[in-house]
Protein backbone atom coordinates (compact mmCIF):
# COMPACT_ATOMS: atom_id res chain seq x y z
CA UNK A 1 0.00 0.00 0.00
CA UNK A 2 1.30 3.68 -0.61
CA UNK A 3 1.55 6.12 1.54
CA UNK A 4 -0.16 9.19 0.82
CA UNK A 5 1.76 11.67 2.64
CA UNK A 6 1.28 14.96 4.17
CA UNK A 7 -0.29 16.59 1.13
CA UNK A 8 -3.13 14.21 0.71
CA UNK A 9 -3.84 14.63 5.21
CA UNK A 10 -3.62 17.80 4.37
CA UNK A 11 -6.18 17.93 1.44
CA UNK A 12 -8.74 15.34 2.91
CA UNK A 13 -8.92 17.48 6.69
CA UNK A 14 -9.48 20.84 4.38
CA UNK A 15 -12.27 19.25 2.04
CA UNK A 16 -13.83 17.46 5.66
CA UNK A 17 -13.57 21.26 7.36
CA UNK A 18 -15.25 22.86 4.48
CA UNK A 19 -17.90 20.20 5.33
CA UNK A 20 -18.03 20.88 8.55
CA UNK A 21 -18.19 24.55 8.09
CA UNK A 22 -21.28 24.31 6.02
CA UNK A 23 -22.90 22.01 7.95
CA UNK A 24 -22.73 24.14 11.19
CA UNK A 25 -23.96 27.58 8.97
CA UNK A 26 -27.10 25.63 7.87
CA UNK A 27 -27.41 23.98 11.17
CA UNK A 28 -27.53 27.13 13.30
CA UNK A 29 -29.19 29.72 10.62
CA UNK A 30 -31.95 26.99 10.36
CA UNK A 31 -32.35 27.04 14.54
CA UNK A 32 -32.37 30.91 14.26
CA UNK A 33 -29.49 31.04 16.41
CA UNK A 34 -26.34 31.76 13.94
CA UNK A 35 -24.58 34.88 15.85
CA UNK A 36 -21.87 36.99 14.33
CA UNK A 37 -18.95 35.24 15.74
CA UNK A 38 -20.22 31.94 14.42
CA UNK A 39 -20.50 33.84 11.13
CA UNK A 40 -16.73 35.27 11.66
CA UNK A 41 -15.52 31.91 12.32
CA UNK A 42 -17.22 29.97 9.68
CA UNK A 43 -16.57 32.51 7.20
CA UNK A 44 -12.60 32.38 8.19
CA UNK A 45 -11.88 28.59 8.41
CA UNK A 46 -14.30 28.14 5.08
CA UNK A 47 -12.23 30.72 3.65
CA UNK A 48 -8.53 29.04 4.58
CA UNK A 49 -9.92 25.53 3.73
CA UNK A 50 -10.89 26.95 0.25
CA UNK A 51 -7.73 28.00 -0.27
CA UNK A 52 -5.62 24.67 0.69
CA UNK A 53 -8.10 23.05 -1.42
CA UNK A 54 -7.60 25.45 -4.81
CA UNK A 55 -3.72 25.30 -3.84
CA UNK A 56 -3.69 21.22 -3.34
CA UNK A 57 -5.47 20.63 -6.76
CA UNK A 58 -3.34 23.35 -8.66
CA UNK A 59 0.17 21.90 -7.57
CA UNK A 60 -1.40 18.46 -8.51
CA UNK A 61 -2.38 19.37 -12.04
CA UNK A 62 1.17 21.53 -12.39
CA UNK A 63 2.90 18.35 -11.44
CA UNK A 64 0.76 16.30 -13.48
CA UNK A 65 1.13 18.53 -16.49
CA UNK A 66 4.59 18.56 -16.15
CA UNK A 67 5.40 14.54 -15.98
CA UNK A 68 3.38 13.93 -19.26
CA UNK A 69 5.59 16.62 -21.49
CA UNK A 70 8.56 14.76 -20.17
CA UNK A 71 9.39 12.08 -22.18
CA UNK A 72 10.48 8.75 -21.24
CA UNK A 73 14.00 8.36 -23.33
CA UNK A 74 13.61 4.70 -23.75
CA UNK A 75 10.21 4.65 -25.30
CA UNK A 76 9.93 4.68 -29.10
CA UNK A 77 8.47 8.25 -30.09
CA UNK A 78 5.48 8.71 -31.41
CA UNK A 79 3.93 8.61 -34.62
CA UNK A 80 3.77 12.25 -35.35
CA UNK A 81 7.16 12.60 -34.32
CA UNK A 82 8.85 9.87 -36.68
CA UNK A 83 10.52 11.24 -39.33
CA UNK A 84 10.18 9.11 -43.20
């Protein structure tokens, strides 16, 4: 089994606080009870969880970008790149 690393912890507790986040908002606006330091709080972790999500999936598709333009030097090259 691999081991995921810091990166994907890091990725799975942001995506499971943005849950968390939401469900709280909906839970106390619905009760009538949602005060403005529950809105300040909310508003703050959703925010910081938004961005370690956005950041985790752009390095991911940078790095996965990047491996497929690099070539693999013992694999033949490809049709469009054989010259007749």
């Amino acid at each position: 089994m691999k081991k995921k690393g810091i990166k994907h912890m890091l990725l799975s507790f942001a995506l499971f606080s943005l849950m968390w986040d939401v469900y709280y908002w909906l839970m106390r606006s619905t009760a009538g009870v949602l005060r403005s330091s529950d809105r300040l709080i909310c508003l703050l972790s959703g925010f910081i969880s938004l961005v370690v999500i956005l950041y985790s999936v752009h390095k991911n598709t940078k790095r996965r970008n990047k491996s497929r333009s690099i070539q693999n030097p013992d694999m033949p090259p490809d049709r469009s790149q054989r010259k007749f």
